[in-house]
Structure formats: structure tokens, C-alpha cells
N, C-alpha and C. Protein backbone atom coordinates (compact mmCIF):
# COMPACT_ATOMS: atom_id res chain seq x y z
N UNK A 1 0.84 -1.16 0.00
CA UNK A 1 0.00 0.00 0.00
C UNK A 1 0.89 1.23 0.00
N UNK A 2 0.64 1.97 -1.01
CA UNK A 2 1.46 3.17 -0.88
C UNK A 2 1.14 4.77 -0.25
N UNK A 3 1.69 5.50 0.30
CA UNK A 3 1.58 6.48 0.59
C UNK A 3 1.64 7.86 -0.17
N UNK A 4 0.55 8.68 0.08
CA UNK A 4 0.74 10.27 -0.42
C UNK A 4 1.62 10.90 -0.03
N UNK A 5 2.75 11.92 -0.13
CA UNK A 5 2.80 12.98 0.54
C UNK A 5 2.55 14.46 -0.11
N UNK A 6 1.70 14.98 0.66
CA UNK A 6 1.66 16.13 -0.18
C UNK A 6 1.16 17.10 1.12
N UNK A 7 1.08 18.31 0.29
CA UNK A 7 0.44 19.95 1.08
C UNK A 7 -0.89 20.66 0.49
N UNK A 8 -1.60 20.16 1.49
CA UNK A 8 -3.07 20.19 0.94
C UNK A 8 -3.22 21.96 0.74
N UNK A 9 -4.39 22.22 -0.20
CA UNK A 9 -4.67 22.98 -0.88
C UNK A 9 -5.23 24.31 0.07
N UNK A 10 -5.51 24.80 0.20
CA UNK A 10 -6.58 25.89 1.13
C UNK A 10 -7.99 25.35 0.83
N UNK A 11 -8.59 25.63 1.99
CA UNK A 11 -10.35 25.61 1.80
C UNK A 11 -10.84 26.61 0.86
N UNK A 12 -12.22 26.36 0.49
CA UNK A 12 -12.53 27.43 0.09
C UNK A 12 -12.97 28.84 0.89
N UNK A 13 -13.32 28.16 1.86
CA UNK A 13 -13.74 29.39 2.85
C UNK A 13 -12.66 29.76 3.63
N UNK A 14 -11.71 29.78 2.71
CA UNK A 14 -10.06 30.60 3.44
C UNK A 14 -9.59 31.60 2.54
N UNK A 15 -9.31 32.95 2.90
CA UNK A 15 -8.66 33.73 2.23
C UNK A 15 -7.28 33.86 2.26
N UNK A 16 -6.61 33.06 3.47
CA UNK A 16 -5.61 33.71 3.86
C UNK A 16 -4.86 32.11 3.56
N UNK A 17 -3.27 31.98 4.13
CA UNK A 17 -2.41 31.35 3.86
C UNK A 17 -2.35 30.04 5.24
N UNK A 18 -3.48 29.74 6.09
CA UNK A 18 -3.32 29.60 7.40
C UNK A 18 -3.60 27.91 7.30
N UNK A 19 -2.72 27.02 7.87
CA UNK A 19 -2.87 25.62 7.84
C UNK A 19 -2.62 24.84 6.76
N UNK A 20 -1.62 25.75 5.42
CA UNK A 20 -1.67 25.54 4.74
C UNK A 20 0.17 25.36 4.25
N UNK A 21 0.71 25.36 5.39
CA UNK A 21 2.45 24.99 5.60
C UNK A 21 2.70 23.79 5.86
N UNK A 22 1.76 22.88 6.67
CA UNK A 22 2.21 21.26 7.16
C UNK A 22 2.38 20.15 5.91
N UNK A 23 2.67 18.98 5.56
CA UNK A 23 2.43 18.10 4.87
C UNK A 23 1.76 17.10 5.57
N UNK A 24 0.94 16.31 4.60
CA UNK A 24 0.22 15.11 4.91
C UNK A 24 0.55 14.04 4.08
N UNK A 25 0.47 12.98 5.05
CA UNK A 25 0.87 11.70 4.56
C UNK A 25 -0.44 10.67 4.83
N UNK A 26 -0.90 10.14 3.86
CA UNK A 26 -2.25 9.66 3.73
C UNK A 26 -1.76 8.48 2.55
N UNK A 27 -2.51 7.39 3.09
CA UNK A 27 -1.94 6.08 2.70
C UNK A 27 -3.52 6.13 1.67
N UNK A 28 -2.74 5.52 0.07
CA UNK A 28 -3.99 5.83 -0.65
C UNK A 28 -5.37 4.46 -0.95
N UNK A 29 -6.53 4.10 -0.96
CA UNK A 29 -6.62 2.87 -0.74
C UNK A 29 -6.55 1.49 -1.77
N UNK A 30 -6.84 0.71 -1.23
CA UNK A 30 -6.28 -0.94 -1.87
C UNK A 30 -7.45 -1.43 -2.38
N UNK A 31 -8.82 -0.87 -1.76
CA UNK A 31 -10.09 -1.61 -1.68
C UNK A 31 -10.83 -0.74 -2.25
N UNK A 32 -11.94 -1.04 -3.01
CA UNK A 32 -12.82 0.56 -3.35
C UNK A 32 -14.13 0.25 -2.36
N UNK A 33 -14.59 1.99 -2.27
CA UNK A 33 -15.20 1.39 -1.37
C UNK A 33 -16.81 0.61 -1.65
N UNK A 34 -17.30 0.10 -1.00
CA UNK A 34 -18.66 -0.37 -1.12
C UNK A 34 -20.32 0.21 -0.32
N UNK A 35 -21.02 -0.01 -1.36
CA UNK A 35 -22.23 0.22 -0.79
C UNK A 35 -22.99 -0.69 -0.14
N UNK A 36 -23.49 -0.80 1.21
CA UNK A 36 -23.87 -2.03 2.22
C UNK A 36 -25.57 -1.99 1.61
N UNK A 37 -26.18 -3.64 1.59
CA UNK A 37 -27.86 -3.67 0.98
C UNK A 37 -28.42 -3.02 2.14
N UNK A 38 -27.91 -3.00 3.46
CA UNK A 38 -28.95 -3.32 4.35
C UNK A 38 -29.69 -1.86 4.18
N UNK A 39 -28.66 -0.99 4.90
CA UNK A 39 -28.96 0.64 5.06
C UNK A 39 -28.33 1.41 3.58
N UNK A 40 -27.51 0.87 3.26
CA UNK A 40 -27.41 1.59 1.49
C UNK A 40 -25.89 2.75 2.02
N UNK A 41 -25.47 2.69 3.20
CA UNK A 41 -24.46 3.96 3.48
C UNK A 41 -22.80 3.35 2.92
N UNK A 42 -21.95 3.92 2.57
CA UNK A 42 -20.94 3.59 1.81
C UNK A 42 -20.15 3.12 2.75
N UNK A 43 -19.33 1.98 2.81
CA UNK A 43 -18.08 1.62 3.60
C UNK A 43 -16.89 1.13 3.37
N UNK A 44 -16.08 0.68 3.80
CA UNK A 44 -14.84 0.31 3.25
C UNK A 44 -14.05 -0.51 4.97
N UNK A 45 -13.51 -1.70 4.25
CA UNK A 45 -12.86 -2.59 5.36
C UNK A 45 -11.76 -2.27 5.09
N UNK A 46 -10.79 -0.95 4.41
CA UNK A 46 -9.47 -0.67 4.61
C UNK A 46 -9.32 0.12 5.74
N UNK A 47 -8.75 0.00 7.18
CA UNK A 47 -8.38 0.82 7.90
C UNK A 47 -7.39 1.97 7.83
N UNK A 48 -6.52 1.54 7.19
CA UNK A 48 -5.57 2.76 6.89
C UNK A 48 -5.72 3.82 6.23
N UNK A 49 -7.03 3.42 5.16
CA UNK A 49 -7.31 5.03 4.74
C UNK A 49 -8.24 5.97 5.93
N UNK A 50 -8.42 5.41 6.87
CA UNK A 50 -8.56 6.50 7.86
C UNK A 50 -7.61 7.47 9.18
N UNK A 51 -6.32 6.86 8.29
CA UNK A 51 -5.02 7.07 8.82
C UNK A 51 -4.21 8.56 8.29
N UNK A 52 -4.12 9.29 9.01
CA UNK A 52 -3.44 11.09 8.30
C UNK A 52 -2.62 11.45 9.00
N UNK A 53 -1.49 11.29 8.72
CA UNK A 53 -0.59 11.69 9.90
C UNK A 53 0.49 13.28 9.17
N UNK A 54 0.29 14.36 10.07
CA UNK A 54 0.85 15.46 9.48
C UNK A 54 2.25 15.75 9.81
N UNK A 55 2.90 16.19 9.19
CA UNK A 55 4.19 17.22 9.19
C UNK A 55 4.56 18.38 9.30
N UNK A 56 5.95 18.82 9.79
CA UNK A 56 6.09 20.43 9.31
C UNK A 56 6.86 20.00 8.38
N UNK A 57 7.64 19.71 7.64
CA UNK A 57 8.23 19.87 5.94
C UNK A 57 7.70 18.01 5.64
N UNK A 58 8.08 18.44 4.34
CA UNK A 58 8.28 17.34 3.56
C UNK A 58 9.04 16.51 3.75
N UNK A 59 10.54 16.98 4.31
CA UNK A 59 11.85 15.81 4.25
C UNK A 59 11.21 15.22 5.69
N UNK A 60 10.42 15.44 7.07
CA UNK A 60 9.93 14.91 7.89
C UNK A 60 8.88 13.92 7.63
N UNK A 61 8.55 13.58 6.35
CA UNK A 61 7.44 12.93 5.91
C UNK A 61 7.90 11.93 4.95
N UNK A 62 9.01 11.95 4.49
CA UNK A 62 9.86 11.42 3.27
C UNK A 62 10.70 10.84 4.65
N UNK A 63 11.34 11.00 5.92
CA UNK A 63 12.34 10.37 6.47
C UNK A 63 11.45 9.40 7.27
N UNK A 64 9.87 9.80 7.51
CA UNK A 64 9.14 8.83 8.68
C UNK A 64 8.78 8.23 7.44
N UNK A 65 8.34 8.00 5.80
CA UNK A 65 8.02 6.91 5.69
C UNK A 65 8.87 5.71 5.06
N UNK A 66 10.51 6.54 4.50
CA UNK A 66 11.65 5.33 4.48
C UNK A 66 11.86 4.28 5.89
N UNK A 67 11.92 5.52 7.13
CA UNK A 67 12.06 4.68 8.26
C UNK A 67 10.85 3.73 8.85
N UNK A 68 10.09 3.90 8.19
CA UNK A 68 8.82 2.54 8.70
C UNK A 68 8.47 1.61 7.45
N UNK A 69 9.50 1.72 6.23
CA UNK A 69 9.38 1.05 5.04
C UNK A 69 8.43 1.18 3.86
N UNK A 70 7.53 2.80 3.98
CA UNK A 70 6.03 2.58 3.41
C UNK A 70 6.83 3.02 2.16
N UNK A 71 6.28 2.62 0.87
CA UNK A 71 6.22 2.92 -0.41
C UNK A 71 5.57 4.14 -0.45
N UNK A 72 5.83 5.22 -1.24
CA UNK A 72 5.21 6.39 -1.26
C UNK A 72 5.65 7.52 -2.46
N UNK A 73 4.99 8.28 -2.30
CA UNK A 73 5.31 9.14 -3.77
C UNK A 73 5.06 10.60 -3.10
N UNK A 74 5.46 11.56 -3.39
CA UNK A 74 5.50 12.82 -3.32
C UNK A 74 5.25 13.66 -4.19
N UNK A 75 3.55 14.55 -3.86
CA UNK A 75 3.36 15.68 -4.47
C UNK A 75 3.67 17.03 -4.69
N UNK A 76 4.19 17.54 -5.78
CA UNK A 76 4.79 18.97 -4.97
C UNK A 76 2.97 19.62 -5.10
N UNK A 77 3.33 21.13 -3.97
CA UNK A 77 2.47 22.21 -4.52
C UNK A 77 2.11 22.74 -5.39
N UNK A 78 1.28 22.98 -5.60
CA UNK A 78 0.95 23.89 -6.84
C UNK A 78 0.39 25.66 -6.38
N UNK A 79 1.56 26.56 -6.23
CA UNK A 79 0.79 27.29 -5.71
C UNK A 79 0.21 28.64 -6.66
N UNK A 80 -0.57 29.39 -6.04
CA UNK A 80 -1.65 29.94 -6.99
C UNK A 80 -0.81 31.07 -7.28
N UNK A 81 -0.80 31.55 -9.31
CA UNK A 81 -1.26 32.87 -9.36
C UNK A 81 -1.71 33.81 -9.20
N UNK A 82 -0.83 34.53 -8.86
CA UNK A 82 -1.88 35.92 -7.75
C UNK A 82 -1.49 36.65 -9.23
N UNK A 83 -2.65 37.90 -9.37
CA UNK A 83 -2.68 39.08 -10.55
C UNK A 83 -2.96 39.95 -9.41
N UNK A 84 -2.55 41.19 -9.69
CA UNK A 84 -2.89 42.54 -8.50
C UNK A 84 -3.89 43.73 -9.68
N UNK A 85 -5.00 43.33 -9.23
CA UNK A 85 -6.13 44.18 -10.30
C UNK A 85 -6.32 45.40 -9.00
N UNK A 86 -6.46 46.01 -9.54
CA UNK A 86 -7.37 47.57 -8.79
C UNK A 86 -8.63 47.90 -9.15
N UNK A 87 -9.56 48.32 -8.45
CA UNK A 87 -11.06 48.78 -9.11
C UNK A 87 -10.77 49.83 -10.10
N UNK A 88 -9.94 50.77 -9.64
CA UNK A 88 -10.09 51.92 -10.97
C UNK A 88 -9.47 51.11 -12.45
N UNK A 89 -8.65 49.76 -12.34
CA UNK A 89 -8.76 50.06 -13.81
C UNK A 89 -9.54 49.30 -14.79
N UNK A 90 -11.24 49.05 -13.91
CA UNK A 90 -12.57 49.17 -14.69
C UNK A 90 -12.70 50.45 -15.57
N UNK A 91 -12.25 51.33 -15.40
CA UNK A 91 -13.02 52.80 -15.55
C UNK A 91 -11.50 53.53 -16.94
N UNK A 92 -10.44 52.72 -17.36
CA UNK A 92 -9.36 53.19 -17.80
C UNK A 92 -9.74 53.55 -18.98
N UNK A 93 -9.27 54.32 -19.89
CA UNK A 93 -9.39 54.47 -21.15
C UNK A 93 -9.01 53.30 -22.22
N UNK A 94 -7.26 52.91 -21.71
CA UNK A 94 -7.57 51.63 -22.53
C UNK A 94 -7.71 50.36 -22.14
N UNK A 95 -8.85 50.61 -21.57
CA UNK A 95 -9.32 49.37 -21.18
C UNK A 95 -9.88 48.41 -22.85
N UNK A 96 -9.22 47.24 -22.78
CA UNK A 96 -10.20 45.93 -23.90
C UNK A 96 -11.47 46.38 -24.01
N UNK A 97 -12.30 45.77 -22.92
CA UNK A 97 -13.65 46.08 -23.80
C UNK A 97 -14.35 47.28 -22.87
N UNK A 98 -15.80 48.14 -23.41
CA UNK A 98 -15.87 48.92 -23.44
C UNK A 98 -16.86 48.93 -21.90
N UNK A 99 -16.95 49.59 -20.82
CA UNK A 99 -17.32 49.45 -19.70
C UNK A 99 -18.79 49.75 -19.74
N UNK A 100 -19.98 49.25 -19.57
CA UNK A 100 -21.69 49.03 -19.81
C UNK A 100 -21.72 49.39 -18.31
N UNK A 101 -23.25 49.39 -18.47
CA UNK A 101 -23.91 49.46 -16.71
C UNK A 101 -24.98 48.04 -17.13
């Protein structure tokens, strides 16, 4: 069974940069999961995908899973394009297209 490591994304209901420095290591699963007849709710008999164990860097997550033998792969970040727009330059002369109400 192999392992993730990666640095999860921001929420959406986050503006800011916060919880978004640790890495996670999340073992990915073996089993898919299943739907039970009785009650119809989804389950899965893999325990380890309920397993998340976090980091502060990456090489702390890359050294705990050589030293416990797990197979694993490493995601980098992807982090976002920021553009710095201003309201006034809705209103510019050369603005592309032509500003409506």
C-alpha cells in the first residue's frame, strides 16, 4: 500500500495562507469502497485510509516513511497565481472592452 505525501490545498472558505504549511501523509486505498444492501451507506474494510498523519516539511514525511518502510510518492504544490487588479482600472481608457452598466 502506498503512501501520499503532499500539502493540501486551502479551503474554500479561506482567504488567507493559514494551515496551509504542514504536509500530509495519507496512505492511498487498496479496496474501493462499497455500498452495504442493508442501510445503502458507503463503507470500506481498509483501515488505513482513515489514517493522516501530518508534518512540518516534507523531508519529515519522506524520512518517517523510508524509516517505517512505506512505499510512497510525493506531491509537490501547486501554488496559486496571484494578478494585483485595482477597481479603478474598470473605468481606464484603454481598457479591452468597453465598460456598460
Amino acid at each position: 500500500m502506498t503512501a501520499r505525501i503532499y500539502r493540501p490545498a486551502r479551503t474554500a472558505m479561506q482567504s488567507g495562507t493559514a494551515k496551509t504549511e504542514r504536509w500530509l501523509l495519507e496512505y492511498e486505498p487498496e479496496k474501493p469502497r462499497e455500498i452495504e444492501p442493508l442501510m445503502g451507506w458507503t463503507s470500506s474494510s481498509d483501515m488505513k485510509s482513515q489514517l493522516k498523519l501530518w508534518f512540518d516539511s516534507e523531508a519529515d514525511a519522506v524520512a518517517y516513511a523510508t524509516r517505517n518502510g512505506i512505499p510512497y510518492r510525493v506531491e509537490q504544490p501547486h501554488d496559486p497565481k496571484r494578478r494585483s487588479i485595482s477597481y479603478s482600472d474598470n473605468f481606464k481608457y484603454s481598457r479591452v472592452g468597453q465598460w456598460t452598466h
